[in-house]
Protein backbone atom coordinates (compact mmCIF):
# COMPACT_ATOMS: atom_id res chain seq x y z
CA UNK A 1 0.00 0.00 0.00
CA UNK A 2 1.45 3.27 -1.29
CA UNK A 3 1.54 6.02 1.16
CA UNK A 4 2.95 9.92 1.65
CA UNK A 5 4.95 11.44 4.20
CA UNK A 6 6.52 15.03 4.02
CA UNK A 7 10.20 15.61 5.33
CA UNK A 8 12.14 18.22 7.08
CA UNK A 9 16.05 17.96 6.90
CA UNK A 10 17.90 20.51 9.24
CA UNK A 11 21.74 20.82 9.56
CA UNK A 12 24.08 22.23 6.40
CA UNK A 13 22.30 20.31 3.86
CA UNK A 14 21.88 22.94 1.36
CA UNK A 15 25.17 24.00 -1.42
CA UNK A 16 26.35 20.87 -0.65
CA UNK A 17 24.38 18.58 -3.28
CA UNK A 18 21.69 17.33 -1.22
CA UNK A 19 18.72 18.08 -3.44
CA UNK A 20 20.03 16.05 -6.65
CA UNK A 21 21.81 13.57 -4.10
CA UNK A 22 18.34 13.19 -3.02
CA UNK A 23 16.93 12.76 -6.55
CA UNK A 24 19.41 9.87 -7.30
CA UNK A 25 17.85 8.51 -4.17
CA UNK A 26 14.62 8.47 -4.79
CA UNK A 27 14.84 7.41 -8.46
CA UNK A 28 16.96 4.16 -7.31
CA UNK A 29 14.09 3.61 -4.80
CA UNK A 30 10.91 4.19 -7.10
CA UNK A 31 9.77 7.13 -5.06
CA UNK A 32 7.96 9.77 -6.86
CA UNK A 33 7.52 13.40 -4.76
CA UNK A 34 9.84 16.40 -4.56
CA UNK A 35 12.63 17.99 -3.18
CA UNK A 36 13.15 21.47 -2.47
CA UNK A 37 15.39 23.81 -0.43
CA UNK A 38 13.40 26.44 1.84
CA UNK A 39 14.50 29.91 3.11
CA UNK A 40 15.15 28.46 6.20
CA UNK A 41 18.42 26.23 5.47
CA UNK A 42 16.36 23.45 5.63
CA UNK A 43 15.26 21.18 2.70
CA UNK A 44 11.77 19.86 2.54
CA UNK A 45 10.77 16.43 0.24
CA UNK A 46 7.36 14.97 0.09
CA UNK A 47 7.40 11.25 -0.79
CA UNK A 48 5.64 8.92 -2.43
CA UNK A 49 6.40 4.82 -1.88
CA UNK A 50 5.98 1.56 -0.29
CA UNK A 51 6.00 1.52 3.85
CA UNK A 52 9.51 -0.24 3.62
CA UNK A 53 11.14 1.84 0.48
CA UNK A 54 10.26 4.90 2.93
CA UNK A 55 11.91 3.73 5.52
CA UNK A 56 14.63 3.13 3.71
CA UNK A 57 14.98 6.51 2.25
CA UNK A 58 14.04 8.37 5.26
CA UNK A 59 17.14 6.16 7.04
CA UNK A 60 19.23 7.56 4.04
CA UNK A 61 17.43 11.33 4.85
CA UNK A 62 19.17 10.46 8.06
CA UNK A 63 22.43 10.76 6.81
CA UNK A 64 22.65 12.60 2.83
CA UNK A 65 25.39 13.17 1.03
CA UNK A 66 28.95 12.89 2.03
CA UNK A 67 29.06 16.38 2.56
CA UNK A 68 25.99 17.38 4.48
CA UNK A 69 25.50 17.54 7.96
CA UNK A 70 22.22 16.25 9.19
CA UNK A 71 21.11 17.50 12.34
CA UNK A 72 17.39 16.91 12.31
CA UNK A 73 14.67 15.02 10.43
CA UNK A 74 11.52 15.54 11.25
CA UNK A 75 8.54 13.72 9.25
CA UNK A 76 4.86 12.75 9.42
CA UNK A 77 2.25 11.05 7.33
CA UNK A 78 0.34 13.41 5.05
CA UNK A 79 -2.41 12.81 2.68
CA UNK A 80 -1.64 10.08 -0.83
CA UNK A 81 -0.20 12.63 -3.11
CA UNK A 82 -0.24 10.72 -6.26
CA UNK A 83 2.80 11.97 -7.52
CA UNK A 84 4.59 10.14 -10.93
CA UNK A 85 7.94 10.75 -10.25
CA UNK A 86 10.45 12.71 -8.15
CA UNK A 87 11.67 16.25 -8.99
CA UNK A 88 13.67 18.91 -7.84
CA UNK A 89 12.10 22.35 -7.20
């Protein structure tokens, strides 16, 4: 059973590759959603995927790229989203 969840990533995760790191991600999972940076520092995703591929991502949200430094990840269950694939905005 597909389901959504939305993501908040705190630490120095942006200018160092995390969106597109996180697009590689998702594509080699088969999670559709988005990724995008937000004014805060923070980036924000919204995912798409199977209970388990989530997990799995959201254990790889955990950590990012080589050179980010996650501090906090914070998600929650939202509404099916329906989304096709998984961009970058």
């Amino acid at each position: 059973m597909i389901k959504s969840i939305k993501i908040n990533i705190y630490g120095k995760v942006q200018g160092v590759g995390f969106r597109y790191s996180t697009l590689q991600k998702a594509n080699e999972l088969g999670i559709a959603g988005f990724v995008k940076n937000r004014v805060d520092g923070s980036v924000y995703i919204e995912a798409d995927g199977e209970p388990d591929t989530l997990k799995e991502f959201i254990a790889w949200c955990h950590r990012g790229p080589s050179r980010a430094r996650v501090d906090d990840v914070k998600m929650e269950d939202i509404p099916y989203n329906n989304y096709k694939h998984f961009t970058v905005k």
